[in-house]
PDB file of N, CA and C in Angstrom:
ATOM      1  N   UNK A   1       0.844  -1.159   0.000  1.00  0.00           N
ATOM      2  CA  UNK A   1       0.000   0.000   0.000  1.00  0.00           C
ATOM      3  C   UNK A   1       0.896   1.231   0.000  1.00  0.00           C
ATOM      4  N   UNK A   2       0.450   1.855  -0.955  1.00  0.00           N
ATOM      5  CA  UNK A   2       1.191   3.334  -0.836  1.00  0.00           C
ATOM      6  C   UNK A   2       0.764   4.191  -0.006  1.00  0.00           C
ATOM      7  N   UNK A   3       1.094   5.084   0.829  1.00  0.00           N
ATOM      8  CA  UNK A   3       0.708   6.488   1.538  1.00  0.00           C
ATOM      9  C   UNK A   3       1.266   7.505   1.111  1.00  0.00           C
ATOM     10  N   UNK A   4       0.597   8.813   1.566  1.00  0.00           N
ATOM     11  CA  UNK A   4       1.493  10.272   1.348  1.00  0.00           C
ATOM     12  C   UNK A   4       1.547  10.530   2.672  1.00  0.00           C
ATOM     13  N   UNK A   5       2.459  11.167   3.526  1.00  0.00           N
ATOM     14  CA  UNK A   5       2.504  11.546   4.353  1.00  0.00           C
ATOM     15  C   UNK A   5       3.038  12.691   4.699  1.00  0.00           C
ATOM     16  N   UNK A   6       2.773  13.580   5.752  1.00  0.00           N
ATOM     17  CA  UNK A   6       3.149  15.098   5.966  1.00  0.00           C
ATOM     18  C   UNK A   6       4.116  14.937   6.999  1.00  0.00           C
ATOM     19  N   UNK A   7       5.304  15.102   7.066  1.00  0.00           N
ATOM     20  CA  UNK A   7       5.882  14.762   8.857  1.00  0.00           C
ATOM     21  C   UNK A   7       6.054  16.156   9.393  1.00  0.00           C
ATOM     22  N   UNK A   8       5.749  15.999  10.354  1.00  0.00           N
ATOM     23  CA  UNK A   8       5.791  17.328  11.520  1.00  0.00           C
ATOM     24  C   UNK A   8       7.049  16.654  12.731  1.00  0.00           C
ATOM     25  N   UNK A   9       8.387  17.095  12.312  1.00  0.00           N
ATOM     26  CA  UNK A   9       9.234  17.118  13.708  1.00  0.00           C
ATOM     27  C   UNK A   9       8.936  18.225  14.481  1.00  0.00           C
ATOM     28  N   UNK A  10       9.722  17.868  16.031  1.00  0.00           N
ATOM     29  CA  UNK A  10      10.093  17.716  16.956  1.00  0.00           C
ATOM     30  C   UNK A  10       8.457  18.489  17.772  1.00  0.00           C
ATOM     31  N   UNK A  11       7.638  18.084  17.420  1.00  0.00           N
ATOM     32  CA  UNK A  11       6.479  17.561  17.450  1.00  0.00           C
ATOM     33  C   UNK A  11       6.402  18.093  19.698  1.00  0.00           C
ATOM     34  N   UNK A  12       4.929  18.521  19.795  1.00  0.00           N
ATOM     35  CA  UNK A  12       5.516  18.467  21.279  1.00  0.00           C
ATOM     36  C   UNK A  12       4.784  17.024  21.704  1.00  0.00           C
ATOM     37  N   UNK A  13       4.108  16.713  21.546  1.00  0.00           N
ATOM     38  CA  UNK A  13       2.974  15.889  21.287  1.00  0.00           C
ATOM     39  C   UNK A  13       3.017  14.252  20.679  1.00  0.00           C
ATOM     40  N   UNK A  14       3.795  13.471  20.335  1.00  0.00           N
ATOM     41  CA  UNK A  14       3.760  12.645  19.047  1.00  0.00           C
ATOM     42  C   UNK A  14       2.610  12.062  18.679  1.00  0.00           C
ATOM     43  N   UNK A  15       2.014  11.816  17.867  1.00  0.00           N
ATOM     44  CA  UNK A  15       0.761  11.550  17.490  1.00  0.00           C
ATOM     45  C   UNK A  15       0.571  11.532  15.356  1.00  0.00           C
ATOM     46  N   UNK A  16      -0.723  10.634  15.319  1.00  0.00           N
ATOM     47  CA  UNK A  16      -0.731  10.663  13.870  1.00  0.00           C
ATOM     48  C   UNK A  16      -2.516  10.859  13.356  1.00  0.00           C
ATOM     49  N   UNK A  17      -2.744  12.026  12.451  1.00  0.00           N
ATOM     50  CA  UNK A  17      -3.588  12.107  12.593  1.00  0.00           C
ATOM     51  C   UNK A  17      -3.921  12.102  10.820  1.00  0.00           C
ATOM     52  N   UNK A  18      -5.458  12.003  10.673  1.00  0.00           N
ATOM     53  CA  UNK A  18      -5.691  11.873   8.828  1.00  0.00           C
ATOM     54  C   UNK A  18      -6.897  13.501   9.144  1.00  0.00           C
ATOM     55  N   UNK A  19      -6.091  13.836   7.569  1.00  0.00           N
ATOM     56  CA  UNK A  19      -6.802  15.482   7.061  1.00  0.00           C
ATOM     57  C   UNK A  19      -7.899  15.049   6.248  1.00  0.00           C
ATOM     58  N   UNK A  20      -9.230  15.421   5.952  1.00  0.00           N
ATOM     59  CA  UNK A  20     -10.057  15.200   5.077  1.00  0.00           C
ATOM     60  C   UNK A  20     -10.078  15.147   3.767  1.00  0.00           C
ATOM     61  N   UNK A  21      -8.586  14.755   3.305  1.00  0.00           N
ATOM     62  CA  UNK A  21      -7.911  14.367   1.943  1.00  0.00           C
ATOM     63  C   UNK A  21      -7.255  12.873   2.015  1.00  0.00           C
ATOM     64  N   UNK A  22      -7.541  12.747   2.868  1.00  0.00           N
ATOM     65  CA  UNK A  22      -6.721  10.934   3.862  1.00  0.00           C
ATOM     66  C   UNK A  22      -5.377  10.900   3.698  1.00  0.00           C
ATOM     67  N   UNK A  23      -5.039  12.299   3.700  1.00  0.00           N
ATOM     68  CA  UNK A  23      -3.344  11.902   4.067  1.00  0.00           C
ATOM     69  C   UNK A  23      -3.256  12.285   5.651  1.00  0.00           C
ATOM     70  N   UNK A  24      -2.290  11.177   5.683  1.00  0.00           N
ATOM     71  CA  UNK A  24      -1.814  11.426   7.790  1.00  0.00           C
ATOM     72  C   UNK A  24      -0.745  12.102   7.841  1.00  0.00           C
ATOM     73  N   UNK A  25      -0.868  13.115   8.839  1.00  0.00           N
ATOM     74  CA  UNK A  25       0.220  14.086   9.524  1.00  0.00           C
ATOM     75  C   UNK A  25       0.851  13.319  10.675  1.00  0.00           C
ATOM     76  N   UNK A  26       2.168  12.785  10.384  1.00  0.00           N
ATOM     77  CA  UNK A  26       2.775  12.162  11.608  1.00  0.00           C
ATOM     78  C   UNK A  26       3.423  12.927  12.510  1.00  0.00           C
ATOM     79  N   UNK A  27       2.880  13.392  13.491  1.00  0.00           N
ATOM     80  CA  UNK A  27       3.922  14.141  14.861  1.00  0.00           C
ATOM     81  C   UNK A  27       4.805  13.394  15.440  1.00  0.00           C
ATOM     82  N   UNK A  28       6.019  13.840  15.225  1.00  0.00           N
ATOM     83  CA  UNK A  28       7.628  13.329  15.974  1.00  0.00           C
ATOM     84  C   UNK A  28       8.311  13.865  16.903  1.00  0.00           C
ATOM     85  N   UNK A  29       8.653  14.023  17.790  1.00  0.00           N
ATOM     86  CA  UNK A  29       9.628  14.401  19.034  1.00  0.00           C
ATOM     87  C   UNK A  29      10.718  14.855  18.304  1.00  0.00           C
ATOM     88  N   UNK A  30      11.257  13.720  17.322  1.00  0.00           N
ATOM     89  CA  UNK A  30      12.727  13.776  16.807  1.00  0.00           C
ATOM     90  C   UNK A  30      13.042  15.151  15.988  1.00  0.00           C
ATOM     91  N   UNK A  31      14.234  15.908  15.980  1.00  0.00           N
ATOM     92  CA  UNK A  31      14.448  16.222  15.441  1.00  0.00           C
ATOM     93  C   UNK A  31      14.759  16.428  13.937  1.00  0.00           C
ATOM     94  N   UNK A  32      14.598  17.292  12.928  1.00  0.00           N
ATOM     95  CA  UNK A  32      14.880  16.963  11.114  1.00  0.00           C
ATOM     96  C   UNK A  32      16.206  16.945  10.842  1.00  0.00           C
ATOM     97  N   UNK A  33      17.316  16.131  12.401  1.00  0.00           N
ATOM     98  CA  UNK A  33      18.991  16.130  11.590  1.00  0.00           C
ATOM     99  C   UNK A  33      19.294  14.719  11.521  1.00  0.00           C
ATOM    100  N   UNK A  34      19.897  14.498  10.415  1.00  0.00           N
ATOM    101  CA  UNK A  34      20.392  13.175  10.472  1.00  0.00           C
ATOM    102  C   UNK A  34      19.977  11.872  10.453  1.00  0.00           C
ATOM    103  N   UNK A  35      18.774  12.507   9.193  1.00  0.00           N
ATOM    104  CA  UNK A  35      17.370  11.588   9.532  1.00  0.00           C
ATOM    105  C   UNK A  35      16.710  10.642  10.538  1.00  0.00           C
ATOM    106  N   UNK A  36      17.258  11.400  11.832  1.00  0.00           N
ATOM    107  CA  UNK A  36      15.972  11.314  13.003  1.00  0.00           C
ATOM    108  C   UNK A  36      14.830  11.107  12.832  1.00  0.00           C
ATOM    109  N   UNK A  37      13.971  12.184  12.449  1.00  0.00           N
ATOM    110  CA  UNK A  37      12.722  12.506  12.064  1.00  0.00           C
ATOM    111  C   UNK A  37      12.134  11.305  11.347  1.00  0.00           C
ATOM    112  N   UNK A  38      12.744  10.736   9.861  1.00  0.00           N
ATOM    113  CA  UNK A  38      12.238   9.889   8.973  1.00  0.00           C
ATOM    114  C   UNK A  38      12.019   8.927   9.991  1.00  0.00           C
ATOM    115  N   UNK A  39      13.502   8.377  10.550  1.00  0.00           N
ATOM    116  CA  UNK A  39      13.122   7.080  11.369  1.00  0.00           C
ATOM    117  C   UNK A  39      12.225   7.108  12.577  1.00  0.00           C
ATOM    118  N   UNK A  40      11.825   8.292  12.863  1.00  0.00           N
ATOM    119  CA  UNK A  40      10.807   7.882  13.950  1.00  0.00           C
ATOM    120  C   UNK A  40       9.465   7.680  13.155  1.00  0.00           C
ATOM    121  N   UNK A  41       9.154   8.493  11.871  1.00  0.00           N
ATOM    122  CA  UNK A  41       7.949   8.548  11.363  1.00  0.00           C
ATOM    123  C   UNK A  41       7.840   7.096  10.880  1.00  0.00           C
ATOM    124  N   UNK A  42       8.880   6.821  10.578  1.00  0.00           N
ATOM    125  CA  UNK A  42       8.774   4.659  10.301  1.00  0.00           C
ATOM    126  C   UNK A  42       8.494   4.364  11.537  1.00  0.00           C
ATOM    127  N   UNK A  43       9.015   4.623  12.677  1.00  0.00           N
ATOM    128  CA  UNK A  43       8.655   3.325  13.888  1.00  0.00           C
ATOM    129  C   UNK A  43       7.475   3.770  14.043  1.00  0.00           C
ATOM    130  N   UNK A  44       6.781   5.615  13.807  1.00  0.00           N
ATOM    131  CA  UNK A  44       5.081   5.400  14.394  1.00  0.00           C
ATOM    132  C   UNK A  44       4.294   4.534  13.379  1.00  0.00           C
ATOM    133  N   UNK A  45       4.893   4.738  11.825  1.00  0.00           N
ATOM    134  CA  UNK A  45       3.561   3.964  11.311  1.00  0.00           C
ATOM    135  C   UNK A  45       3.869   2.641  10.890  1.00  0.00           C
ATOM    136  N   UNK A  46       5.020   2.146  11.364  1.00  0.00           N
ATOM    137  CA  UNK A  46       4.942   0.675  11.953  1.00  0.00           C
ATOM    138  C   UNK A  46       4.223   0.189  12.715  1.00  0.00           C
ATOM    139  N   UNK A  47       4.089   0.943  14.074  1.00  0.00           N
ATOM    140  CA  UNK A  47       2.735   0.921  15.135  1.00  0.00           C
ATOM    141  C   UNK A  47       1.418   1.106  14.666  1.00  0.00           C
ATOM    142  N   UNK A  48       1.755   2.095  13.842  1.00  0.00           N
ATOM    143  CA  UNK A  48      -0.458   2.418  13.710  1.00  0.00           C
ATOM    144  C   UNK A  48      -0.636   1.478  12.726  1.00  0.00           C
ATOM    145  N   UNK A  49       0.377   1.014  11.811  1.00  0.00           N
ATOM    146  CA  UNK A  49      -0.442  -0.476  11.176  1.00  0.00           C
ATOM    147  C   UNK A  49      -0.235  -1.564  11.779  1.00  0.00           C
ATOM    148  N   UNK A  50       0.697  -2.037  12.869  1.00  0.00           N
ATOM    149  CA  UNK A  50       0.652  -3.214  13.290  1.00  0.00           C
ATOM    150  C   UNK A  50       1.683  -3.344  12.372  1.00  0.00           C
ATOM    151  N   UNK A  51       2.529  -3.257  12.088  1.00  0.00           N
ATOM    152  CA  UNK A  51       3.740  -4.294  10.961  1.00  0.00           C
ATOM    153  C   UNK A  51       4.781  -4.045  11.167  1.00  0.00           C
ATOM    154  N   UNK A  52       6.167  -4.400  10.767  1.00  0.00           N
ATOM    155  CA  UNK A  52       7.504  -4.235  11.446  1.00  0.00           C
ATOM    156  C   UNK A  52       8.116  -2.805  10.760  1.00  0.00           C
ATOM    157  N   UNK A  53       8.978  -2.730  11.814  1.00  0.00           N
ATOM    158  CA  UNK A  53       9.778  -1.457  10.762  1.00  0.00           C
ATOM    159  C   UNK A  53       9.969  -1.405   9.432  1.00  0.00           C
ATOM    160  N   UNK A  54      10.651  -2.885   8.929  1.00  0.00           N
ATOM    161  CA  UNK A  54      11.717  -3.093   7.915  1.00  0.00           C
ATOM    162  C   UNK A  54      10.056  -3.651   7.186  1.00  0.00           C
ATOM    163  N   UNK A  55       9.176  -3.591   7.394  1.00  0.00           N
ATOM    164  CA  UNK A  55       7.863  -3.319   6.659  1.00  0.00           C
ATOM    165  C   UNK A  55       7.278  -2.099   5.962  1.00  0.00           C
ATOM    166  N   UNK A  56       8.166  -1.079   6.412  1.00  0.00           N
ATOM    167  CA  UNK A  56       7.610   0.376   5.948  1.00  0.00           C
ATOM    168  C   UNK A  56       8.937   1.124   5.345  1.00  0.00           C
ATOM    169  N   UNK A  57       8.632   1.266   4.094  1.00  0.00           N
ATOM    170  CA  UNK A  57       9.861   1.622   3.093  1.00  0.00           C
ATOM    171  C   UNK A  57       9.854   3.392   2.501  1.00  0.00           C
ATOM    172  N   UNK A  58      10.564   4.212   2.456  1.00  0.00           N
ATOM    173  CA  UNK A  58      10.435   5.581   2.289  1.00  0.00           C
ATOM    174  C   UNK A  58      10.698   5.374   0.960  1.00  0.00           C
ATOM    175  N   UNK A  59       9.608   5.978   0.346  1.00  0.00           N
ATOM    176  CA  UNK A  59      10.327   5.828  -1.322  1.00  0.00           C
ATOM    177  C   UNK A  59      10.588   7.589  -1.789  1.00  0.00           C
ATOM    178  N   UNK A  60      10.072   8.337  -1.442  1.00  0.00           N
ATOM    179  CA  UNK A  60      10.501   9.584  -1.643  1.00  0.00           C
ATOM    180  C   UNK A  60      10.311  10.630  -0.543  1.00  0.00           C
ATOM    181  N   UNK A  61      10.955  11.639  -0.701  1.00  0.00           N
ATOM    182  CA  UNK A  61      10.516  13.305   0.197  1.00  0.00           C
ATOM    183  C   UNK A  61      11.674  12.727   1.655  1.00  0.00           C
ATOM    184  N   UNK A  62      12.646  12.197   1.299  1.00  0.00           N
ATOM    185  CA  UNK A  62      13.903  12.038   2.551  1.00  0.00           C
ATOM    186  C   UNK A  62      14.314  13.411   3.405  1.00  0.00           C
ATOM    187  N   UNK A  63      14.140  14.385   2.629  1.00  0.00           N
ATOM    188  CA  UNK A  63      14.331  15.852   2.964  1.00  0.00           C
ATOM    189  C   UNK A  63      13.441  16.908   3.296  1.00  0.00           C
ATOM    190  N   UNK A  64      12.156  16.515   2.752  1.00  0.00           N
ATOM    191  CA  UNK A  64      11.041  17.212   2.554  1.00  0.00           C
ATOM    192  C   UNK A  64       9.789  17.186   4.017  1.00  0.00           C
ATOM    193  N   UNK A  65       8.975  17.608   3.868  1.00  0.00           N
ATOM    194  CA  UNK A  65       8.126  17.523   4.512  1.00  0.00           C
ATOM    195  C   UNK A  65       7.503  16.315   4.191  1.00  0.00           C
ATOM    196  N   UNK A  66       6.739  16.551   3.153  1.00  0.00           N
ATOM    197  CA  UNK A  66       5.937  15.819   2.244  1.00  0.00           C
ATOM    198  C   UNK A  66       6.605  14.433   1.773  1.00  0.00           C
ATOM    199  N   UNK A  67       6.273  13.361   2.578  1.00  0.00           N
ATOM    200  CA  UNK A  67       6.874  11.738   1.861  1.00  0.00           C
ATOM    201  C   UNK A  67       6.167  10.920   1.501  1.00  0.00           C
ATOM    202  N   UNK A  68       6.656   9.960   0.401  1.00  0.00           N
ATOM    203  CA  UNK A  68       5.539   8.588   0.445  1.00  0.00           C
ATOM    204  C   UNK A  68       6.264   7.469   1.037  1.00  0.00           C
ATOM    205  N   UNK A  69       5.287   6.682   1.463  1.00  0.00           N
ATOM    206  CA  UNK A  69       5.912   5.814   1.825  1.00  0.00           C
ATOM    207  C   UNK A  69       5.264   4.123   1.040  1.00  0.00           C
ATOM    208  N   UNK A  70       5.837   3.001   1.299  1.00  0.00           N
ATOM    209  CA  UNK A  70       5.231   2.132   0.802  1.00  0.00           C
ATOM    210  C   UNK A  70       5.543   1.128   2.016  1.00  0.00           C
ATOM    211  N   UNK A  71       4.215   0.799   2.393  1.00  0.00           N
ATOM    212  CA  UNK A  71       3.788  -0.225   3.399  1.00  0.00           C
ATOM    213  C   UNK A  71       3.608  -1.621   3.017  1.00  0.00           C
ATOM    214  N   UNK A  72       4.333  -2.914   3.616  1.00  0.00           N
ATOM    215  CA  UNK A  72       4.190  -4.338   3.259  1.00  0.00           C
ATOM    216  C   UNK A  72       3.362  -4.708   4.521  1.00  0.00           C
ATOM    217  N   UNK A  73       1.716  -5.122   4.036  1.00  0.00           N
ATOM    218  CA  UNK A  73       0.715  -5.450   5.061  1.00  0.00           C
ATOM    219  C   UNK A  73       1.341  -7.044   4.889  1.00  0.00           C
TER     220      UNK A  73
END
């Protein structure tokens, strides 16, 4: 399954929420250095689907706000 996702670091809050376009805004603690940020937004939506890390693959937006990702259910 593909997603788009919005990431929001260092987040005060962490949390993941869907906009009335069904893309989810993932809130992160982590900071945007050293791709922190990416890897936490993998371990939350490893959690909100139930599936392993090395289940959730970044295929674009490494730098960006704006990423997709591709999920192995």
């Amino acid at each position: 399954m593909d997603i788009t996702v919005v990431a929001h670091p260092n987040a005060r809050k962490p949390r993941i929420e869907q906009d009335l376009l069904g893309t989810l805004h993932v809130y992160v603690n982590a900071p945007p250095l050293e791709d922190k940020a990416n890897w936490a937004v993998i371990d939350a939506l490893a959690e909100y689907f139930k599936t392993k890390k090395s289940a959730v693959v970044l295929l674009s937006g490494r730098k960006s706000k704006n990423k997709k990702f591709k999920i192995y259910l």
